[in-house]
C-alpha atoms as a PDB file:
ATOM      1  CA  UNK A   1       4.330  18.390   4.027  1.00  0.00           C
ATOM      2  CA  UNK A   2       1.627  19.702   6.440  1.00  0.00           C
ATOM      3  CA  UNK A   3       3.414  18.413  10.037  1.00  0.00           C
ATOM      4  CA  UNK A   4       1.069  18.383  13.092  1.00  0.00           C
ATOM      5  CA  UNK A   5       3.622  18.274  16.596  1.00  0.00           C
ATOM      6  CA  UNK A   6       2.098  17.714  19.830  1.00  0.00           C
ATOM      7  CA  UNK A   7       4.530  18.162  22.105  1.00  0.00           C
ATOM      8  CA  UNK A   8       3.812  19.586  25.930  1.00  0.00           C
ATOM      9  CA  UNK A   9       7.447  20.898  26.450  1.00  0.00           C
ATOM     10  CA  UNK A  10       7.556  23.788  25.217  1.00  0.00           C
ATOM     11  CA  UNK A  11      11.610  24.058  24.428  1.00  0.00           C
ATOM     12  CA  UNK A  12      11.705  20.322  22.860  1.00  0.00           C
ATOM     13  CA  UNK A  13       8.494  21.440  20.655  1.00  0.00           C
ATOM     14  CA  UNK A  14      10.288  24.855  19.224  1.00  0.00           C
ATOM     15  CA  UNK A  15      14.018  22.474  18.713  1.00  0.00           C
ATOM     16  CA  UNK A  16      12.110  19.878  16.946  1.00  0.00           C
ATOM     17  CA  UNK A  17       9.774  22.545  14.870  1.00  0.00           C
ATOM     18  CA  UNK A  18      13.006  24.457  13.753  1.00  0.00           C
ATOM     19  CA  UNK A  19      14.473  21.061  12.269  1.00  0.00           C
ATOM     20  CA  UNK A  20      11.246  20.084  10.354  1.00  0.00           C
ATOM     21  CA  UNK A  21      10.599  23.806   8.603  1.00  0.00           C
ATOM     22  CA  UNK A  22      14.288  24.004   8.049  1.00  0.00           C
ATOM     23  CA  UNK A  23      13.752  20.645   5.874  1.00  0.00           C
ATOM     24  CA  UNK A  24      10.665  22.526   4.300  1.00  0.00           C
ATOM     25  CA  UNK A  25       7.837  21.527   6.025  1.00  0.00           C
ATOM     26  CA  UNK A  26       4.918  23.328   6.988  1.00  0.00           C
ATOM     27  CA  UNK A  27       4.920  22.259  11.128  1.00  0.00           C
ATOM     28  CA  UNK A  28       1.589  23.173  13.235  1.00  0.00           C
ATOM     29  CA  UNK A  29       2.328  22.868  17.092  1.00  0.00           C
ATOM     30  CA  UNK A  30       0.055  21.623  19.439  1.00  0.00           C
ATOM     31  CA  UNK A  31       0.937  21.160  23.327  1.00  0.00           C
ATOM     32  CA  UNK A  32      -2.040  18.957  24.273  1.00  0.00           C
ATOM     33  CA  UNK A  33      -3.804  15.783  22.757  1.00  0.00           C
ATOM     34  CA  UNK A  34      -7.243  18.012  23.101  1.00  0.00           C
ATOM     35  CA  UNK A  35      -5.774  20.947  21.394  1.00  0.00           C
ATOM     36  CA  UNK A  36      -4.260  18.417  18.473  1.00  0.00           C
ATOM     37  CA  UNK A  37      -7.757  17.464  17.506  1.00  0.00           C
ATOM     38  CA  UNK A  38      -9.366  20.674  16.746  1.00  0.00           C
ATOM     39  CA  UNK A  39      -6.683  20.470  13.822  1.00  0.00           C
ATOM     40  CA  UNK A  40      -7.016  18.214  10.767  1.00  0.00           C
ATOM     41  CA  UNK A  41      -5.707  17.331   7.354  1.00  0.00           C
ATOM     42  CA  UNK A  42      -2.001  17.200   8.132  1.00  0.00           C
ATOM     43  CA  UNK A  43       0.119  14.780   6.224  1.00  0.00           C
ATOM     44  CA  UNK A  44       2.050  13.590   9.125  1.00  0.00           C
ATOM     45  CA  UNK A  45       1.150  13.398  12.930  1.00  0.00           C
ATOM     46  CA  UNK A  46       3.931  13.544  15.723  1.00  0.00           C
ATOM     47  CA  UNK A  47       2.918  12.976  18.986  1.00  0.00           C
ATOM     48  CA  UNK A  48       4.484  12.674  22.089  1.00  0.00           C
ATOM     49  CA  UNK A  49       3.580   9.600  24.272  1.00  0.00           C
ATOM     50  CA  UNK A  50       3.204  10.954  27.551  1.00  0.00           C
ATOM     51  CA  UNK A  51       0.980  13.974  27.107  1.00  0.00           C
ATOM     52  CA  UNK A  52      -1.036  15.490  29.885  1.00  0.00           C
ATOM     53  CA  UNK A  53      -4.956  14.382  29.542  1.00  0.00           C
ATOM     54  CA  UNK A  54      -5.347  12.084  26.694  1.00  0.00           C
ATOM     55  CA  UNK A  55      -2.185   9.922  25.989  1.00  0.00           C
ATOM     56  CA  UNK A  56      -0.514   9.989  23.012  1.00  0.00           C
ATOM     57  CA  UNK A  57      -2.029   6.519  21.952  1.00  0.00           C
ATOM     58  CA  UNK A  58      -5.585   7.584  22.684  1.00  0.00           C
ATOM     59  CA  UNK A  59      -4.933  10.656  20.313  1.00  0.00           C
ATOM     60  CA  UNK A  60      -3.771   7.996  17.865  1.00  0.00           C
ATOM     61  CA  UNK A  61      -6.823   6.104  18.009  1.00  0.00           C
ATOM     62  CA  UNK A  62      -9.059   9.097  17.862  1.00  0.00           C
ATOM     63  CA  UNK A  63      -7.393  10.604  14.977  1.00  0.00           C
ATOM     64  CA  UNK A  64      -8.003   6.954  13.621  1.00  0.00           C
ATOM     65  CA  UNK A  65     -11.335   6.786  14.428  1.00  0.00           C
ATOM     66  CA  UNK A  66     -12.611   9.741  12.586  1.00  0.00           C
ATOM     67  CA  UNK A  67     -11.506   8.719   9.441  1.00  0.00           C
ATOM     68  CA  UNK A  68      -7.979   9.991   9.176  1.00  0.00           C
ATOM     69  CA  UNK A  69      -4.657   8.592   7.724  1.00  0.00           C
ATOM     70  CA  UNK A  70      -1.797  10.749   8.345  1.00  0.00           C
ATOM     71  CA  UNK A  71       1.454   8.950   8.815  1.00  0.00           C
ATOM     72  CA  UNK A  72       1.525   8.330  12.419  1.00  0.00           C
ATOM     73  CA  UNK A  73       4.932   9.091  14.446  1.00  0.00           C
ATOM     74  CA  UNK A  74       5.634   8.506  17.991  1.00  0.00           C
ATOM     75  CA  UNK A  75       7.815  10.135  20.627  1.00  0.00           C
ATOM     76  CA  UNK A  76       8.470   8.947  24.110  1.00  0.00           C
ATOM     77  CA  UNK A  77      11.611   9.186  26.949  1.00  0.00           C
ATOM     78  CA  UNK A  78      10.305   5.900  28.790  1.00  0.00           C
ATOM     79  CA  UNK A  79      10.348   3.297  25.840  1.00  0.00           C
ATOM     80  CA  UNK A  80       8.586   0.401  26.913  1.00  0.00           C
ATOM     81  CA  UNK A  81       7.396  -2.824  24.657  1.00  0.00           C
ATOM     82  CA  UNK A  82       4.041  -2.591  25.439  1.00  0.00           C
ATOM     83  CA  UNK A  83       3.465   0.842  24.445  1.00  0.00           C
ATOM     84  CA  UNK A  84       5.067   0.349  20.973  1.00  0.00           C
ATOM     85  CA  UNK A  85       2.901  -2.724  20.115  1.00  0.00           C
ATOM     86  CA  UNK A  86      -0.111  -0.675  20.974  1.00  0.00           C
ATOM     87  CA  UNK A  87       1.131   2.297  19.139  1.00  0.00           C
ATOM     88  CA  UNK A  88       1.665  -0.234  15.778  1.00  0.00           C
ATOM     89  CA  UNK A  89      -1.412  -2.126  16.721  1.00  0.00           C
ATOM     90  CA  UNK A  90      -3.312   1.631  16.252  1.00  0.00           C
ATOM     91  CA  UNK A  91      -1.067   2.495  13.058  1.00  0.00           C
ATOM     92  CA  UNK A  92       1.673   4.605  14.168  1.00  0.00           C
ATOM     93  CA  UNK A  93       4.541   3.775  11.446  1.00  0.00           C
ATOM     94  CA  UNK A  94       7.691   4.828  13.081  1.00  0.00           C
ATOM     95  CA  UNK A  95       8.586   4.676  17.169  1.00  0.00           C
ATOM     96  CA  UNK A  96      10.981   7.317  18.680  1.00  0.00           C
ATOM     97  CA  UNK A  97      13.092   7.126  21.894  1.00  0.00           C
ATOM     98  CA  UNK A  98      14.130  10.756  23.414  1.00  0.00           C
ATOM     99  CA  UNK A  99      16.680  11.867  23.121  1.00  0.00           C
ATOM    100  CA  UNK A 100      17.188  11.376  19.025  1.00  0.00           C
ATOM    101  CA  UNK A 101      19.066  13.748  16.430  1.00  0.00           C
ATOM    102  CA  UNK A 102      16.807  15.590  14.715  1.00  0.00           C
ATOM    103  CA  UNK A 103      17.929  14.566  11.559  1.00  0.00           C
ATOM    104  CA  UNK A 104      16.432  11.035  12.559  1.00  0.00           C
ATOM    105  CA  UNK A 105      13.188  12.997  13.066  1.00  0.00           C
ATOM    106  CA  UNK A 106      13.070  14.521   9.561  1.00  0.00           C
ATOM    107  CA  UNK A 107      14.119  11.256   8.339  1.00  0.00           C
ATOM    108  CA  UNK A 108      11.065   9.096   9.278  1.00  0.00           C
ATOM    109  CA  UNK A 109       8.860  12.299   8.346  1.00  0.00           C
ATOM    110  CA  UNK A 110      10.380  12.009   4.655  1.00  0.00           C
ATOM    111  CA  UNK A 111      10.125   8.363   4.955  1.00  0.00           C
ATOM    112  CA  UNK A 112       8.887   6.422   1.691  1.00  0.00           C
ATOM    113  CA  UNK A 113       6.097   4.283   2.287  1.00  0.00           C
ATOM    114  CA  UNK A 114       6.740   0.531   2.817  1.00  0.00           C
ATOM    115  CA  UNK A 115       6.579  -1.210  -0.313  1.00  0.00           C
ATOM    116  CA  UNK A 116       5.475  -4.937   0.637  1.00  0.00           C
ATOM    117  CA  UNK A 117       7.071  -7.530  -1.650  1.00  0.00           C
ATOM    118  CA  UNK A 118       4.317  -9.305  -3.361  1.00  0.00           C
ATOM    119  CA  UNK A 119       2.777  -8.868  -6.810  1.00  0.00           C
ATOM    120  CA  UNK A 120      -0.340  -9.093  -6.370  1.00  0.00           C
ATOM    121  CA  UNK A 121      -3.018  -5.817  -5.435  1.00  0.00           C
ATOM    122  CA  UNK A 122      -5.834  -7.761  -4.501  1.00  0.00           C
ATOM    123  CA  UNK A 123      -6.788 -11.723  -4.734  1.00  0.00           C
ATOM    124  CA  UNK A 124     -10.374 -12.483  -5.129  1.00  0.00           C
ATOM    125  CA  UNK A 125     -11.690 -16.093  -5.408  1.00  0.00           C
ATOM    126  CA  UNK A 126     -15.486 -17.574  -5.789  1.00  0.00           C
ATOM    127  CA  UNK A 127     -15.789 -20.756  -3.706  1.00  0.00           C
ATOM    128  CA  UNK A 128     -19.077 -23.281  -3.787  1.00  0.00           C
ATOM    129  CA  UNK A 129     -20.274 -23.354  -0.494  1.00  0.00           C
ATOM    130  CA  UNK A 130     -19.895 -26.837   1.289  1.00  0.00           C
ATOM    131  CA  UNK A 131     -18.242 -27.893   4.617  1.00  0.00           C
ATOM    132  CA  UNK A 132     -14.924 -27.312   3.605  1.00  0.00           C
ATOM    133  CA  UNK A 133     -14.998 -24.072   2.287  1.00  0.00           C
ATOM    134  CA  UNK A 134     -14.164 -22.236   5.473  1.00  0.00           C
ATOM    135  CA  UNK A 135     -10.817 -24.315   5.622  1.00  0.00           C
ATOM    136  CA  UNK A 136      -9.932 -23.417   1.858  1.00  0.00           C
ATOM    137  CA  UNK A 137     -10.644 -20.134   2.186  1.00  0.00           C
ATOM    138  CA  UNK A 138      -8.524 -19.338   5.171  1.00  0.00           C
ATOM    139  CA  UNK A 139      -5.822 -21.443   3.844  1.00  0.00           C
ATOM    140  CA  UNK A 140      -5.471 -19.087   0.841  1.00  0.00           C
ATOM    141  CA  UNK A 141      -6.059 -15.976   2.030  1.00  0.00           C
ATOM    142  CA  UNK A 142      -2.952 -17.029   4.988  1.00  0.00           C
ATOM    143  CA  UNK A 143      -1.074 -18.162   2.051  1.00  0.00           C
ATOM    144  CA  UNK A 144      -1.235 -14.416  -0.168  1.00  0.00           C
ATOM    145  CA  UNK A 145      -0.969 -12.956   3.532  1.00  0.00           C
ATOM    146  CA  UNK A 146       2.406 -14.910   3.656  1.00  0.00           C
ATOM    147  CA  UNK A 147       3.723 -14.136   0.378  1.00  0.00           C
ATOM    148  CA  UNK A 148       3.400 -10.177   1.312  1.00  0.00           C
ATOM    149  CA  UNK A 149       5.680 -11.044   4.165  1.00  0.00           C
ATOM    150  CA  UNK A 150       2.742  -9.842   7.042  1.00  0.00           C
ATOM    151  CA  UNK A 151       3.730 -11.512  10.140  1.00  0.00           C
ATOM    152  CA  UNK A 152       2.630 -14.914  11.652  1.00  0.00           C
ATOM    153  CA  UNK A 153       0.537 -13.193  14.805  1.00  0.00           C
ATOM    154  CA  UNK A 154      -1.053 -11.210  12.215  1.00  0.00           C
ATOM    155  CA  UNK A 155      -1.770 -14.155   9.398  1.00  0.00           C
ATOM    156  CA  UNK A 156      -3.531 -16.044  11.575  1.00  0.00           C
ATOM    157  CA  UNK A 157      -5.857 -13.151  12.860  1.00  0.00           C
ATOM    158  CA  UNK A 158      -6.610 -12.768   9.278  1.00  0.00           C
ATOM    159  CA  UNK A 159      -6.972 -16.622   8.569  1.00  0.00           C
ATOM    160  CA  UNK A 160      -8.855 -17.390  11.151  1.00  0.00           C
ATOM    161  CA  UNK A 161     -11.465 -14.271  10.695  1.00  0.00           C
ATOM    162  CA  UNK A 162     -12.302 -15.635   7.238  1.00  0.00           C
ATOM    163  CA  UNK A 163     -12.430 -19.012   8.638  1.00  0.00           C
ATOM    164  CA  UNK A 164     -15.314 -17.336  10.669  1.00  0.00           C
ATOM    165  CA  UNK A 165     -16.553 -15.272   8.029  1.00  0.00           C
ATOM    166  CA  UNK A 166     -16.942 -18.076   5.075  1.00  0.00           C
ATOM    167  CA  UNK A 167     -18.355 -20.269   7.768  1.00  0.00           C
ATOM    168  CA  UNK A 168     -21.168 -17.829   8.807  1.00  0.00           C
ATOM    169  CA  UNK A 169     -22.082 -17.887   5.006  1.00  0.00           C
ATOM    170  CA  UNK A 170     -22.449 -21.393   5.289  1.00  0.00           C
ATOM    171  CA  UNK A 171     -24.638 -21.970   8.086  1.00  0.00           C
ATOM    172  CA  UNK A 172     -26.634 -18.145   7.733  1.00  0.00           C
ATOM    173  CA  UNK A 173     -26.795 -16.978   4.068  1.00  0.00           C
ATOM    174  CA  UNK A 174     -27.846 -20.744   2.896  1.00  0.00           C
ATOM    175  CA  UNK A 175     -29.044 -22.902   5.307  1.00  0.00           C
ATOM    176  CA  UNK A 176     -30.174 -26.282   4.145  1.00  0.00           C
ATOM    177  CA  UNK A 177     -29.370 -24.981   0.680  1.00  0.00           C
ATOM    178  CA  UNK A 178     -26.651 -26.293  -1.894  1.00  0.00           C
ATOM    179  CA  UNK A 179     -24.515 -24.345  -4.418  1.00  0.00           C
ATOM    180  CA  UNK A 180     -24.305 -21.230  -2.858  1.00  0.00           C
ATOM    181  CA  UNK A 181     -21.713 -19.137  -3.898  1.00  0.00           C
ATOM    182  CA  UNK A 182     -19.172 -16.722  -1.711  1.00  0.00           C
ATOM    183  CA  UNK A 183     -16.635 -14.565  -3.338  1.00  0.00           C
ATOM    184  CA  UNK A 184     -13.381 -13.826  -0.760  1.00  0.00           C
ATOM    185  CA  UNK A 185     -11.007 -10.416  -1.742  1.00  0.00           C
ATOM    186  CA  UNK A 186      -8.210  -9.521   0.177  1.00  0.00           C
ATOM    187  CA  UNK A 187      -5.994  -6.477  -0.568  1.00  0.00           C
ATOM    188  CA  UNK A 188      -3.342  -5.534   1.189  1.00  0.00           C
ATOM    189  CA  UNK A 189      -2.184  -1.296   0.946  1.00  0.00           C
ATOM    190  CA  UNK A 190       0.970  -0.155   2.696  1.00  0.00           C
ATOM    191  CA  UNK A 191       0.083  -1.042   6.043  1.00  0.00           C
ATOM    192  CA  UNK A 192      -3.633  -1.787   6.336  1.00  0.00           C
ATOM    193  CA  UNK A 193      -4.672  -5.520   5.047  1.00  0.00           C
ATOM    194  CA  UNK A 194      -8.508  -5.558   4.010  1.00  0.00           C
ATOM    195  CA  UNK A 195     -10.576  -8.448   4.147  1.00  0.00           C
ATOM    196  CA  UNK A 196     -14.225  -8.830   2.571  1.00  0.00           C
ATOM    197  CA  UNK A 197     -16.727 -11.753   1.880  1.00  0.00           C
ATOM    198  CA  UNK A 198     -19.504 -11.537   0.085  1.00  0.00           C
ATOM    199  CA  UNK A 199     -22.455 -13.766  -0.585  1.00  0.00           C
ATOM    200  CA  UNK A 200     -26.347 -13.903  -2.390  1.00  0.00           C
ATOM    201  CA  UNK A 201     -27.901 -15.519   0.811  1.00  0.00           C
ATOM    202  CA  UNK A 202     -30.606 -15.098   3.049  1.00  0.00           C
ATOM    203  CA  UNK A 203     -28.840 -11.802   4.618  1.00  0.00           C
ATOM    204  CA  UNK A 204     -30.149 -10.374   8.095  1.00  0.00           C
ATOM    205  CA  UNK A 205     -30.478  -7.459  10.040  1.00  0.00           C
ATOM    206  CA  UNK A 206     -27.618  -6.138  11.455  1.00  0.00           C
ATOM    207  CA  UNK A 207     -29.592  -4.120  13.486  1.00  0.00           C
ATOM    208  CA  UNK A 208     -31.822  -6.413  15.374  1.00  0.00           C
ATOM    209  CA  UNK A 209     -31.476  -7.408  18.635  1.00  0.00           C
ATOM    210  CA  UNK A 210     -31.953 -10.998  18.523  1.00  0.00           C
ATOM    211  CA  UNK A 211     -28.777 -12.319  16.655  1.00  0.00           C
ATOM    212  CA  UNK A 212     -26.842 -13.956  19.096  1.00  0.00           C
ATOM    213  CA  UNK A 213     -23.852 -14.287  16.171  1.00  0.00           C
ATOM    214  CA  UNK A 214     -23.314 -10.565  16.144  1.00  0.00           C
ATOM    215  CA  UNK A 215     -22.896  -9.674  20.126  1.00  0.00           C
ATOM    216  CA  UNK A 216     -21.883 -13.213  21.762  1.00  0.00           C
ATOM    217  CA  UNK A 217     -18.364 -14.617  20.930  1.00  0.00           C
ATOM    218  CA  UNK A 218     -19.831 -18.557  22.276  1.00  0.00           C
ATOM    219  CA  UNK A 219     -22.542 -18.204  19.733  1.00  0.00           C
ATOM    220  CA  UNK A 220     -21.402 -17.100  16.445  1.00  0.00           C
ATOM    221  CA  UNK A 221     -18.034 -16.674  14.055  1.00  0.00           C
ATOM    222  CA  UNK A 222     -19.259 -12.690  13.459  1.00  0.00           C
ATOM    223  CA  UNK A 223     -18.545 -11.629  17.468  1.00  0.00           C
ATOM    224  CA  UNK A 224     -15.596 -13.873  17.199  1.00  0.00           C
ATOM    225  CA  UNK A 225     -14.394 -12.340  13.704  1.00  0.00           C
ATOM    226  CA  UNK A 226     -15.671  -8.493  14.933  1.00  0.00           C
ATOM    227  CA  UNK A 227     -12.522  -9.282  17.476  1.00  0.00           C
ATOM    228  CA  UNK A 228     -10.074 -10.136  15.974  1.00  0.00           C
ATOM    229  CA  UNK A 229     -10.314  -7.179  13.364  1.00  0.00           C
ATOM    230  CA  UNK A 230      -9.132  -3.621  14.499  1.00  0.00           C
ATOM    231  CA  UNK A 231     -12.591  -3.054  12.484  1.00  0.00           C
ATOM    232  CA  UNK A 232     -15.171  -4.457  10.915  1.00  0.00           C
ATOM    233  CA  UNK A 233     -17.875  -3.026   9.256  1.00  0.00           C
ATOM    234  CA  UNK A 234     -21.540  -5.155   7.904  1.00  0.00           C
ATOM    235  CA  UNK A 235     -23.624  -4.386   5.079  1.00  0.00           C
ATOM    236  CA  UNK A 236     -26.799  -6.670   4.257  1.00  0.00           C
ATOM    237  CA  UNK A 237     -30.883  -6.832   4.634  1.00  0.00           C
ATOM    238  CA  UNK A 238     -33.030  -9.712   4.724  1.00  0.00           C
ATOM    239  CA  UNK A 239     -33.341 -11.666   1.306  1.00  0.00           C
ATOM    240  CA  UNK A 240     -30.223  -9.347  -0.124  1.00  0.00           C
ATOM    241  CA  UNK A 241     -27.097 -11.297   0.996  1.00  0.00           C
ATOM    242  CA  UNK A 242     -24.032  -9.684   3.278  1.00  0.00           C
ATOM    243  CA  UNK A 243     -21.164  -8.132   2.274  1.00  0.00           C
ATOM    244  CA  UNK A 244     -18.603  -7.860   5.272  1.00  0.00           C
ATOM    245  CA  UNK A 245     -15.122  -6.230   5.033  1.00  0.00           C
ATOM    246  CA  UNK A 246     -12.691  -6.634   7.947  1.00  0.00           C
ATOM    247  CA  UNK A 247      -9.485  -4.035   8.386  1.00  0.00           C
ATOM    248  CA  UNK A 248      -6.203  -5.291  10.008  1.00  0.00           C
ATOM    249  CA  UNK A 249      -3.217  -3.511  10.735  1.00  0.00           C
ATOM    250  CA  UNK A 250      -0.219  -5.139   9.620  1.00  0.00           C
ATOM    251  CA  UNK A 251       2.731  -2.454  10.424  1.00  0.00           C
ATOM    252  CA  UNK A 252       6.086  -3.937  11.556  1.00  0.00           C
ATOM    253  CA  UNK A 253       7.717  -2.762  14.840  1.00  0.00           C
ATOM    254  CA  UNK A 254      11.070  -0.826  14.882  1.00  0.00           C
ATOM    255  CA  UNK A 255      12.943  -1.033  18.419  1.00  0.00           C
ATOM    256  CA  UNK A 256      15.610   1.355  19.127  1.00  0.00           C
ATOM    257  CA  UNK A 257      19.135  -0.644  18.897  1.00  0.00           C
ATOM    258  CA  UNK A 258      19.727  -0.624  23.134  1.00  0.00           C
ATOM    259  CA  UNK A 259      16.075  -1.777  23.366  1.00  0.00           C
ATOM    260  CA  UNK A 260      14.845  -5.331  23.565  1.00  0.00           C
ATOM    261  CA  UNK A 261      14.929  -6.748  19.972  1.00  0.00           C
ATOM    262  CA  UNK A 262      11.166  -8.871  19.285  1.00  0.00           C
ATOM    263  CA  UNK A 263      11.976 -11.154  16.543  1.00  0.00           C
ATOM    264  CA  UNK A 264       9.118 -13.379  17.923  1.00  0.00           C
ATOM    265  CA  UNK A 265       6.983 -12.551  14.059  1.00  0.00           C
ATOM    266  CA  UNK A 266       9.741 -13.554  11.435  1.00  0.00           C
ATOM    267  CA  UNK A 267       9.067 -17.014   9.932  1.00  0.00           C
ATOM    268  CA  UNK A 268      13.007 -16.804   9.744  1.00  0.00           C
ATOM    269  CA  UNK A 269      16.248 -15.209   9.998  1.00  0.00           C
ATOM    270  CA  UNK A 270      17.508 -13.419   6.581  1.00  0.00           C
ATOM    271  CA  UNK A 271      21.559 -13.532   6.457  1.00  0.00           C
ATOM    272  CA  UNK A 272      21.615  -9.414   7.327  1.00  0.00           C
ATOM    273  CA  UNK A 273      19.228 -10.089  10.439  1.00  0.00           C
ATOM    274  CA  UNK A 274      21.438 -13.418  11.443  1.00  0.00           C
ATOM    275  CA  UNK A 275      25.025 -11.440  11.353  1.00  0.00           C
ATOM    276  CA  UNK A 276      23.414  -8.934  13.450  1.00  0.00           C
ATOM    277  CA  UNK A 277      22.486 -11.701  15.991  1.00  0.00           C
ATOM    278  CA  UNK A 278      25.393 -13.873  15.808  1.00  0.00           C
ATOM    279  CA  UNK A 279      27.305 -10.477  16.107  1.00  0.00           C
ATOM    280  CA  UNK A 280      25.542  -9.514  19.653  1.00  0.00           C
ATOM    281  CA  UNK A 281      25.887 -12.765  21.442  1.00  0.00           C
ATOM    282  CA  UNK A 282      29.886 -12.854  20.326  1.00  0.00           C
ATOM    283  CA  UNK A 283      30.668  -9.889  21.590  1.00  0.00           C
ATOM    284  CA  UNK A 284      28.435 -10.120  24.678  1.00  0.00           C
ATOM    285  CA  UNK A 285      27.965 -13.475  26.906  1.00  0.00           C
ATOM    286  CA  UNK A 286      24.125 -12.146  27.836  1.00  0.00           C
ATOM    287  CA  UNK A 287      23.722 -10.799  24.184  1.00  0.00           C
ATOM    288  CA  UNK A 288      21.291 -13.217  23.119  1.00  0.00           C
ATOM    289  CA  UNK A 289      18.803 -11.742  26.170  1.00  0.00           C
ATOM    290  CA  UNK A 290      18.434  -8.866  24.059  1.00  0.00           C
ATOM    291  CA  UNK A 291      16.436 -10.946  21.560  1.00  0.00           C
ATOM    292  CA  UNK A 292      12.560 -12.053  21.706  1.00  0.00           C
ATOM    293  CA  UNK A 293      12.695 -15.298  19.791  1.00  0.00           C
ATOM    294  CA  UNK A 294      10.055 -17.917  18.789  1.00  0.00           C
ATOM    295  CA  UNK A 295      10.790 -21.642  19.571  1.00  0.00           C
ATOM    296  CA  UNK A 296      11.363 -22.353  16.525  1.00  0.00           C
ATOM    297  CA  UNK A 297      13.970 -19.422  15.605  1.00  0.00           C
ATOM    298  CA  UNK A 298      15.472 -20.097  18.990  1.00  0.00           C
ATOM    299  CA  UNK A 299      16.382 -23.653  17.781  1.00  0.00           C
ATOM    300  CA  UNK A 300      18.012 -22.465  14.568  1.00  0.00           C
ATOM    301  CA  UNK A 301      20.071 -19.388  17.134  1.00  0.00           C
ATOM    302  CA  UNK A 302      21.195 -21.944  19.022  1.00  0.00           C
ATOM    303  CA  UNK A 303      22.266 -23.995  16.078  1.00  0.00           C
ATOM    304  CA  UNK A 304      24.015 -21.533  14.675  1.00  0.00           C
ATOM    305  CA  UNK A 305      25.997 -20.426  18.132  1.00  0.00           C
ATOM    306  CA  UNK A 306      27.246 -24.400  18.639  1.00  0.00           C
ATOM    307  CA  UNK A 307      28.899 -23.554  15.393  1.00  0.00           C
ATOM    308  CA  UNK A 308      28.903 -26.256  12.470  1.00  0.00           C
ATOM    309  CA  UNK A 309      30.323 -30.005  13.528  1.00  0.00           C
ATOM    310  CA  UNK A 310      34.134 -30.445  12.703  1.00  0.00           C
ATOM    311  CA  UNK A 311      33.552 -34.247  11.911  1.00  0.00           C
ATOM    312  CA  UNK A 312      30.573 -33.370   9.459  1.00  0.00           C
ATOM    313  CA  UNK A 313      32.941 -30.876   7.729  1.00  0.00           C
ATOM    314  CA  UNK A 314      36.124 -33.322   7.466  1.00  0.00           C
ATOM    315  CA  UNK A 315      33.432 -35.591   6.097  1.00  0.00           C
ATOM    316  CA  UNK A 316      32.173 -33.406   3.821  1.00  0.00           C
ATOM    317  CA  UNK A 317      35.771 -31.798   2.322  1.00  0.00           C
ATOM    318  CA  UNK A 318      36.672 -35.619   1.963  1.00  0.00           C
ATOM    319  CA  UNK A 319      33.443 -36.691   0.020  1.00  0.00           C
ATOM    320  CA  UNK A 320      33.995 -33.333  -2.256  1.00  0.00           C
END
């Protein structure tokens, strides 16, 4: 694979090119965001957070911005939370804290994409337009966003845009009209989820200045919807319907094992992730600090730390 590394100290940039070609990769260094992006088409970008001049996230979102997909890795000595959402809200797929063995370098490079456990490619449904379309919609599309495991923060982003979207059909594409039709697709690909309604309305503009829905979040679901995307991008004319599609990023964070531990998405603990937890708070008092829970997972932790009630299980053996 074609590696891009942009790395500003020198000595870490030669240690960490000398692992990658020794593993058979083609590595191109560059020791400055700016110098970075007069290269392109490399499979895989490493990039050091703190670079002088443009930041490593900035380079991220450039990169990004021009229409380019390499897998995204990121490199930093000062781990903090913040900076590893962002870099996972912009696409990065794997987050690195210096100092790390090289062969956990080479490993990410190499990595497999994520295969997301659900069986479907792409759902598409065509809904009659009435008042409760908007709800339906959103419920399904949260429900196929569910069953390929993307997290809560993210499903409701994505419910809530199409809530937005098919609503905009309703009240814009066919005002005062009945039986209108809107067909909703959602397809989710490694770790990008896209979103796109379509309709045979009135259609608009997108141009013109006067649409209040497009620029003013108080006035209309395609401002609010254009937010809540990491993109969104508008085709239609007047009299030839709209067909919107709206891009998400749905990566999962990695934290380094001595980090802070966000399980704040799951919708629950699996058995591997709850022996890991149970594990850290027996063997230290303050271990459950460590952990970013949700209300509702901090319920079940602390459950499962009182331990299971001696009378229930006498009970229970003597029912058996």
């Amino acid at each position: 694979m074609r590696v891009l590394l942009v790395e500003d100290d020198r000595a870490v940039a030669e240690g960490l090119a000398l692992a990658l070609s020794q593993s058979g990769h083609e590595v191109v260094h560059a020791a400055s965001a700016e110098e970075a992006l007069l290269h392109k088409e490399c499979d895989v970008l490493v990039a050091d957070l703190g670079l002088p001049g443009i930041s490593g996230l900035e380079l991220i979102a450039q990169v990004r911005a021009r229409g380019e997909h390499p897998r995204m890795i990121v490199m930093t000595g000062s781990p903090h939370l913040e900076d590893c959402r962002r870099a996972m809200h912009l696409g990065a797929h794997d987050f690195l804290t210096k100092p790390f063995a090289m062969e956990e370098l080479v490993r990410v490079v190499e990595a497999e994409p994520i295969q997301w456990p659900h069986r479907e490619a792409t759902q598409s449904r065509v809904y009659t337009v009435d008042e409760h379309t908007s709800d339906l919609a959103a419920r399904e599309v949260g429900a196929y966003a569910m069953r390929c495991a993307v997290s809560p923060a993210a499903r409701t982003r994505i419910a809530t845009t199409c809530s937005e979207l098919v609503d905009n059909v309703e009240r814009h594409a066919y005002p005062g009209a009945c039986g209108g039709q809107v067909r909703v697709s959602v397809t989710l690909d490694q770790r990008q989820l896209r979103l796109t309604v379509e309709d045979d309305g009135a259609g608009f503009d997108p141009l013109a200045e006067d649409l209040d829905h497009l620029s003013d979040c108080r006035a209309g679901g395609l401002a609010r919807a254009s937010c809540l995307a990491e993109d969104m991008a508008i085709e239609s004319a007047p009299g030839a319907g709209a067909r919107i599609v709206a891009r998400f990023q749905v990566a999962r964070a990695l934290f380094d094992e001595e980090e802070q531990v966000d399980l704040s998405e799951l919708d629950f603990l699996t058995p591997d992730v709850t022996r890991q937890v149970l594990a850290a708070c027996q063997d230290d008092p303050d271990g459950a600090s460590r952990f970013v829970l949700s209300p509702a997972l901090a319920v079940s932790l602390g459950r499962l730390l009182a331990g299971p009630d001696p009378r229930r299980v006498l009970r229970t053996a003597l029912w058996s």
